[in-house]
N, C-alpha and C. Protein backbone atom coordinates (compact mmCIF):
# COMPACT_ATOMS: atom_id res chain seq x y z
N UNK A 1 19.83 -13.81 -10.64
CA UNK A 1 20.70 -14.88 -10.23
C UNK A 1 20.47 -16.13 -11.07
N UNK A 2 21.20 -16.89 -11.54
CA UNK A 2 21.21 -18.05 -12.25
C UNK A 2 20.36 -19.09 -11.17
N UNK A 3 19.60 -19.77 -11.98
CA UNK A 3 18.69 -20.88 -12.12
C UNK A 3 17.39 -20.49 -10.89
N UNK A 4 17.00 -19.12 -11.21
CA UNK A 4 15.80 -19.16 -10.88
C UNK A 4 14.40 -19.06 -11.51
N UNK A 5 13.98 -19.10 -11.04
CA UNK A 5 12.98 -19.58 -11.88
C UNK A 5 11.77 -17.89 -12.11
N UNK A 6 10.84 -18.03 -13.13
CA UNK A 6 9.86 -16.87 -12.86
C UNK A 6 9.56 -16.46 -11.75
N UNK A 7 8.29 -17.26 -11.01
CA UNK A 7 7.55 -17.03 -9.33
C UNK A 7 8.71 -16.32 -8.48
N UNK A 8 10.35 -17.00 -8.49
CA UNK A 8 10.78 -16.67 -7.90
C UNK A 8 11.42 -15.49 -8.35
N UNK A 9 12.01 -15.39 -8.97
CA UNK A 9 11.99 -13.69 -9.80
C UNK A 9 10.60 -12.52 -9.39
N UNK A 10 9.72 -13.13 -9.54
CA UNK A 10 8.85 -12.27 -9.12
C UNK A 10 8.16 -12.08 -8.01
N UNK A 11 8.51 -13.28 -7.02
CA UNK A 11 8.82 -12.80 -5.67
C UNK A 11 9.11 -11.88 -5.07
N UNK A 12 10.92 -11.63 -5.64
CA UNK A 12 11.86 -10.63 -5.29
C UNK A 12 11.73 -9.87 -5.72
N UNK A 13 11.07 -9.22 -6.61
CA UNK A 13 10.83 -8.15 -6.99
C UNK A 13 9.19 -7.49 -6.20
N UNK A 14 8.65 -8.21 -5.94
CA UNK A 14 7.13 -7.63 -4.96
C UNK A 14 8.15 -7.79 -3.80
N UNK A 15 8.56 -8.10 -3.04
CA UNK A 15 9.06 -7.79 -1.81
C UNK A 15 10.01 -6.81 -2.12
N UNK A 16 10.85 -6.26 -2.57
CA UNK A 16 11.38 -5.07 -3.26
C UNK A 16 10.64 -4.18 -3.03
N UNK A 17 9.62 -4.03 -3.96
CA UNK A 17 8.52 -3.06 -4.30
C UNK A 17 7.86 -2.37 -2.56
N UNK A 18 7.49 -3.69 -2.13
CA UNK A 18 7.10 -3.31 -0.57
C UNK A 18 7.52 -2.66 0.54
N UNK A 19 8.98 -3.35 0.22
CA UNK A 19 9.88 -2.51 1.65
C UNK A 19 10.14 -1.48 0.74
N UNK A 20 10.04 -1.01 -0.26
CA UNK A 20 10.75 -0.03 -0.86
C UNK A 20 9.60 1.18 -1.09
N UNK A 21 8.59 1.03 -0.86
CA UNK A 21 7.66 2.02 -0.10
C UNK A 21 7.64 2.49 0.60
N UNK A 22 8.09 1.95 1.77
CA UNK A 22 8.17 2.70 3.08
C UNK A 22 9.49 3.66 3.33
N UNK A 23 9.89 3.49 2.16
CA UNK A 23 11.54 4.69 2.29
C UNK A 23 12.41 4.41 3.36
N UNK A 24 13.18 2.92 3.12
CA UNK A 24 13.87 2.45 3.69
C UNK A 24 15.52 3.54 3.56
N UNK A 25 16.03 3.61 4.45
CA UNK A 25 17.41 4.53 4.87
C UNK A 25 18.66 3.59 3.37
N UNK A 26 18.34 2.68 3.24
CA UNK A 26 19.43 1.69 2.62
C UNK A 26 18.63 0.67 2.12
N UNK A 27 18.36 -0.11 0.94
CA UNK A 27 17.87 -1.30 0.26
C UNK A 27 18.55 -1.88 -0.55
N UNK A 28 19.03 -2.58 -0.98
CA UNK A 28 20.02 -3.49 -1.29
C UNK A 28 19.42 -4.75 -1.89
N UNK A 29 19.38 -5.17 -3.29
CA UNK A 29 19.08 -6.66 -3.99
C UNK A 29 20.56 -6.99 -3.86
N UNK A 30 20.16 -8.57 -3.89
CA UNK A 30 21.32 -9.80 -3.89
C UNK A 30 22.13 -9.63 -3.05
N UNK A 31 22.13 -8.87 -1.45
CA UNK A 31 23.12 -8.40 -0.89
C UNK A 31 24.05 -9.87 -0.33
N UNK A 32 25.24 -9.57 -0.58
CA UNK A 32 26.67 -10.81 0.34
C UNK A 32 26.90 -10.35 1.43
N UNK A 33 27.10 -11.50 2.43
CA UNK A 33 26.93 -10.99 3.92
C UNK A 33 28.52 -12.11 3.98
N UNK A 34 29.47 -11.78 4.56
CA UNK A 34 30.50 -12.58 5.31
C UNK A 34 29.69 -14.29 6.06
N UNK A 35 29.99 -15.10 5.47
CA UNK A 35 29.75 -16.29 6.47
C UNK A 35 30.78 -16.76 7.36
N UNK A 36 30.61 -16.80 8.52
CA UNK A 36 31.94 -16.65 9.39
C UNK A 36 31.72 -18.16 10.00
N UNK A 37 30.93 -19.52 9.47
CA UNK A 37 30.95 -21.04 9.85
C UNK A 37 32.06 -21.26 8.12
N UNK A 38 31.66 -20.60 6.53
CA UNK A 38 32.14 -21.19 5.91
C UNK A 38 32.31 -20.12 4.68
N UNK A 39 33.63 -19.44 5.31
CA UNK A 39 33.73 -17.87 4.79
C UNK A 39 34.25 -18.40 3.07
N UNK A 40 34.43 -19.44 2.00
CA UNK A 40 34.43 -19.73 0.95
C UNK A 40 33.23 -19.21 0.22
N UNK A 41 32.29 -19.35 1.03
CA UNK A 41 30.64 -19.09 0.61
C UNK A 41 29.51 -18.30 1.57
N UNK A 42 29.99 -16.80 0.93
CA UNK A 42 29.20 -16.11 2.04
C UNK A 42 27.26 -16.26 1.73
N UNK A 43 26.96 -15.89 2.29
CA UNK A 43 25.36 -16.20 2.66
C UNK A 43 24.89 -14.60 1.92
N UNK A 44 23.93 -15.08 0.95
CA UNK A 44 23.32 -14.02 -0.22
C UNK A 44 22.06 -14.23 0.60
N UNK A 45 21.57 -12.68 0.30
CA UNK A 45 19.99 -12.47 0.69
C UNK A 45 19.10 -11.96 -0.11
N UNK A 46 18.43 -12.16 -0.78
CA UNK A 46 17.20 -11.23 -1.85
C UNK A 46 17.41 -10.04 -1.43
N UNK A 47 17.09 -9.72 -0.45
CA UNK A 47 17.17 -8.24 -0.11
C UNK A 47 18.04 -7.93 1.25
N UNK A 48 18.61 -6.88 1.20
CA UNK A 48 18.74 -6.37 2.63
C UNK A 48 18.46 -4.93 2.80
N UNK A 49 17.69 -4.77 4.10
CA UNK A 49 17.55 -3.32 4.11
C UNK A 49 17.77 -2.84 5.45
N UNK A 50 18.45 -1.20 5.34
CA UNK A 50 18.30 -0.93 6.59
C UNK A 50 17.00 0.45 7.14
N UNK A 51 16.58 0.55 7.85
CA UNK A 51 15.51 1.43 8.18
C UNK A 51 15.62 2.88 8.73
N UNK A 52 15.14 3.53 8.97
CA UNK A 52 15.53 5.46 9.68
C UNK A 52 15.82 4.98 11.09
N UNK A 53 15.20 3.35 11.54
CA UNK A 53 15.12 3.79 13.17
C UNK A 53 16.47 2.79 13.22
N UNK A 54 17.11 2.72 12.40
CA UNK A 54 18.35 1.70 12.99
C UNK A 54 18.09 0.02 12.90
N UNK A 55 16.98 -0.44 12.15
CA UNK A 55 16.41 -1.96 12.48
C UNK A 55 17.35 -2.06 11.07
N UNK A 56 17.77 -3.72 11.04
CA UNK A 56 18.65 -4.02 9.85
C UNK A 56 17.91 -5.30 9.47
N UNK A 57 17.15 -5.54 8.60
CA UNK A 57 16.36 -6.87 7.80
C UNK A 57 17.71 -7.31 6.64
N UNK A 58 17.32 -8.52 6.91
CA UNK A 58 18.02 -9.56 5.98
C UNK A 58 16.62 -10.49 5.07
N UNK A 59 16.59 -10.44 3.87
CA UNK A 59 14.62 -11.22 3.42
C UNK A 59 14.93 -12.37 2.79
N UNK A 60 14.92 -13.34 2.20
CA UNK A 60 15.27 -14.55 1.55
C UNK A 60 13.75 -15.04 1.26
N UNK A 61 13.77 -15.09 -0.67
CA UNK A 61 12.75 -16.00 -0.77
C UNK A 61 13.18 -17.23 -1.04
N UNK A 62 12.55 -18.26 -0.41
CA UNK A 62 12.49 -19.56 -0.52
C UNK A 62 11.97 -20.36 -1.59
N UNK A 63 12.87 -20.83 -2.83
CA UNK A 63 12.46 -21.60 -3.66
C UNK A 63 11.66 -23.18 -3.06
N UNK A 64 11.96 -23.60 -4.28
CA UNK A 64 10.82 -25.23 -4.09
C UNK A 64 12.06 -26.37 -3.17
N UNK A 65 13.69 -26.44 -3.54
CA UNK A 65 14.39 -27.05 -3.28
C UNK A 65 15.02 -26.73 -2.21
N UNK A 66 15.28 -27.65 -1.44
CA UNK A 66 16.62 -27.94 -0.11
C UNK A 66 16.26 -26.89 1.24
N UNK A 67 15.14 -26.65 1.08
CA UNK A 67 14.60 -25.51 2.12
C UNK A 67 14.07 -26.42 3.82
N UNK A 68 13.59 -27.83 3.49
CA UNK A 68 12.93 -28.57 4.13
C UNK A 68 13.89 -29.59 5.25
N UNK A 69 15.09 -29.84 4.61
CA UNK A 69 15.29 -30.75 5.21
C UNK A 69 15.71 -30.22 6.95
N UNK A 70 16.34 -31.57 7.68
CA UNK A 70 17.14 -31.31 9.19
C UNK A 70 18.28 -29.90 8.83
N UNK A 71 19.03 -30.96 8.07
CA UNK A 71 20.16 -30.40 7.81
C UNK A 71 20.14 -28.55 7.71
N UNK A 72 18.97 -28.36 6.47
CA UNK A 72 18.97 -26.89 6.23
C UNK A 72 18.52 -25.98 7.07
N UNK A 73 17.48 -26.88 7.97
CA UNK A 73 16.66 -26.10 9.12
C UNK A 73 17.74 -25.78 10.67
N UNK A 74 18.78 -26.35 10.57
CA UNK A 74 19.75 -25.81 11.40
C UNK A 74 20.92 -25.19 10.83
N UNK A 75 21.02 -25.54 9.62
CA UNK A 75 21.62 -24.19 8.66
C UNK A 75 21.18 -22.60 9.88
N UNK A 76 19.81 -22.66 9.20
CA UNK A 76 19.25 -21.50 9.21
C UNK A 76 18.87 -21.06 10.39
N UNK A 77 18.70 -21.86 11.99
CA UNK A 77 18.64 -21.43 13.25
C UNK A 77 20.13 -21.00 13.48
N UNK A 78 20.99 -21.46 12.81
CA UNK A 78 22.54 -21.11 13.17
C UNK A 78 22.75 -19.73 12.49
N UNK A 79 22.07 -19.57 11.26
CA UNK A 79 22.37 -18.15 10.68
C UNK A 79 21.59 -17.10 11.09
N UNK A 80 20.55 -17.31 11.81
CA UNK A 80 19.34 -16.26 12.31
C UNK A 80 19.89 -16.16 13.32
N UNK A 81 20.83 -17.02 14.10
CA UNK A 81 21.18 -16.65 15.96
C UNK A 81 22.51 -15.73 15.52
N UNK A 82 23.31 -16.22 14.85
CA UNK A 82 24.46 -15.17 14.76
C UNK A 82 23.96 -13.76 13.67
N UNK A 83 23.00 -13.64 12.93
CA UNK A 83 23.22 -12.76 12.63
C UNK A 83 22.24 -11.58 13.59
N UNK A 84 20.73 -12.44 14.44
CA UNK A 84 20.83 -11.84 15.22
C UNK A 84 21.89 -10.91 16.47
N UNK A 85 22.84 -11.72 16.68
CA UNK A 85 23.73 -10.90 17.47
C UNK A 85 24.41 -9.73 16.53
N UNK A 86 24.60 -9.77 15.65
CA UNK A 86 24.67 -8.91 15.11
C UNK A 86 24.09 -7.52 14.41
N UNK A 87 22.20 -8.00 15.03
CA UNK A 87 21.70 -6.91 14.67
C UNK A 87 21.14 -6.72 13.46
N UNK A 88 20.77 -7.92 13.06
CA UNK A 88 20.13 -8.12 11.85
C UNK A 88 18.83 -9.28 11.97
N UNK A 89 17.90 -9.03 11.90
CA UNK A 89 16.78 -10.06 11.54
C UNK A 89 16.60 -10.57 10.10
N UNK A 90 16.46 -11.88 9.99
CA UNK A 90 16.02 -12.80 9.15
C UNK A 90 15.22 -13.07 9.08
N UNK A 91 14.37 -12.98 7.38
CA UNK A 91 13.00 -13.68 7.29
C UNK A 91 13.48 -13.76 6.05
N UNK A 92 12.72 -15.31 6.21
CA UNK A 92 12.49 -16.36 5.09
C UNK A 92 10.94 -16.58 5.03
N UNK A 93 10.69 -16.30 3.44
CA UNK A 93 9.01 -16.73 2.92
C UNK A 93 9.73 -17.65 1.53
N UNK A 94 8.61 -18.47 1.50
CA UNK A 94 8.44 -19.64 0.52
C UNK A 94 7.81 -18.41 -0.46
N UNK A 95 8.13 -19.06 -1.61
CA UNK A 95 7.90 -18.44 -3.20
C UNK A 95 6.54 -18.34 -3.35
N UNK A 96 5.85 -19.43 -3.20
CA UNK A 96 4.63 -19.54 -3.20
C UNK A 96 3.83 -18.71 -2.24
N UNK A 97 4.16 -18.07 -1.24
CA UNK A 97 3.77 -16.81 -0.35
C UNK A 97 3.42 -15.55 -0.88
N UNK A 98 4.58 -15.70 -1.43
CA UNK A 98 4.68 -14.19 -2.31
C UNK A 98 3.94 -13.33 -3.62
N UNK A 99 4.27 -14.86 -4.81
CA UNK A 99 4.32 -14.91 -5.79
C UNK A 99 3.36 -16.50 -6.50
N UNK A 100 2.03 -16.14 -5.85
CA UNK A 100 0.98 -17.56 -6.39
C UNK A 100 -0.31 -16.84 -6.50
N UNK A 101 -1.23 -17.13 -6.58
CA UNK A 101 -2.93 -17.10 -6.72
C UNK A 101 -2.99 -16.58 -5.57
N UNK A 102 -2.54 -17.67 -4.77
CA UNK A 102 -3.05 -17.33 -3.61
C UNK A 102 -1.91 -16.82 -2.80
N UNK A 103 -1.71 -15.66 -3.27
CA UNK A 103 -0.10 -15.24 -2.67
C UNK A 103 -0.83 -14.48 -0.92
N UNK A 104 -0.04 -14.40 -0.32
CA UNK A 104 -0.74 -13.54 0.71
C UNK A 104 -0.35 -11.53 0.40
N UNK A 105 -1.61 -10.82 1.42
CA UNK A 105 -1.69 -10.04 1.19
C UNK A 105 -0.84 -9.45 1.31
N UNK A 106 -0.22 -8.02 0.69
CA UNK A 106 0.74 -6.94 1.33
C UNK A 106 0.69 -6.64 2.55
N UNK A 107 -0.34 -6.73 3.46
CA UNK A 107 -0.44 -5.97 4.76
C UNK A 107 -0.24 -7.22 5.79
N UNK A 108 -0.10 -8.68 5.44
CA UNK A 108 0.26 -9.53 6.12
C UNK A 108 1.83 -9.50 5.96
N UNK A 109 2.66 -9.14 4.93
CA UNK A 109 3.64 -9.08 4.88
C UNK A 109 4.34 -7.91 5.52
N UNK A 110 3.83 -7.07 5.84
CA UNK A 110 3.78 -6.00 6.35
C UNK A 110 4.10 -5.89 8.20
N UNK A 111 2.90 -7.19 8.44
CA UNK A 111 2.90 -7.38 9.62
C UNK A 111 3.85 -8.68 10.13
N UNK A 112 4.51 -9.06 8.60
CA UNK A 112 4.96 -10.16 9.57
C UNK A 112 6.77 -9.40 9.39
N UNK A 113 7.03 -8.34 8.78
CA UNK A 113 8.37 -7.63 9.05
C UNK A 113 7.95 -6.91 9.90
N UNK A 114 7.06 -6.74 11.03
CA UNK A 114 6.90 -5.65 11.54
C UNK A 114 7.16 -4.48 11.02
N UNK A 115 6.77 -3.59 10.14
CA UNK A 115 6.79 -2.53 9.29
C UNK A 115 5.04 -1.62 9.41
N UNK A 116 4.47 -2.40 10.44
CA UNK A 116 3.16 -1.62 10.60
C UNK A 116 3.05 -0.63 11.66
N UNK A 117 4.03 -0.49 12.45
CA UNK A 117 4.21 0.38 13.74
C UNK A 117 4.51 1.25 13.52
């Protein structure tokens, strides 16, 4: 995708790598989802995957910009409640999670998609 940066490139690609171990039913980079507040600009996800037992993940890594403010943080309770009803969970990790020194482990990531059960 235009104007990202390395870390974040290589973010998306270790979270790739991860869910894509476990032999997800469906995995999907850059997937477009319908935005139904501002259908001009549907809502892109790093990844989407779906699983054998029917669970549907939506993953977004979080660059350095516009992640923080009011504004974006009810963006994103508004897009996690509707797409919950729809049967999809959202997770968002910061770049620096993923893709730093001190990135966290695979098996925390693991546990925080619930993918350890």
């Amino acid at each position: 995708m235009r104007g990202e940066g390395k870390a974040h490139l290589k973010a998306k690609e270790r979270l790739y790598n991860l869910v894509n171990v476990i032999g997800p039913k469906l995995i999907v980079k850059e997937y477009q989802y319908p935005n139904p507040f501002n259908p001009e600009f549907p809502w892109r996800f790093d990844l989407y995957v779906e699983l054998w037992n029917d669970r549907k993940i939506a993953i977004e890594v979080n660059g350095k910009v516009g992640h923080s403010t009011k504004h974006s943080f009810d963006k994103r309770q508004a897009k996690t409640l509707y797409l919950k009803s729809r049967g999809i969970e959202l997770f968002a990790f910061p770049t620096k999670w993923v893709s730093s020194r001190n990135q966290l482990s695979d098996s925390l990531f693991y546990e925080e998609l619930h993918l350890l059960e």
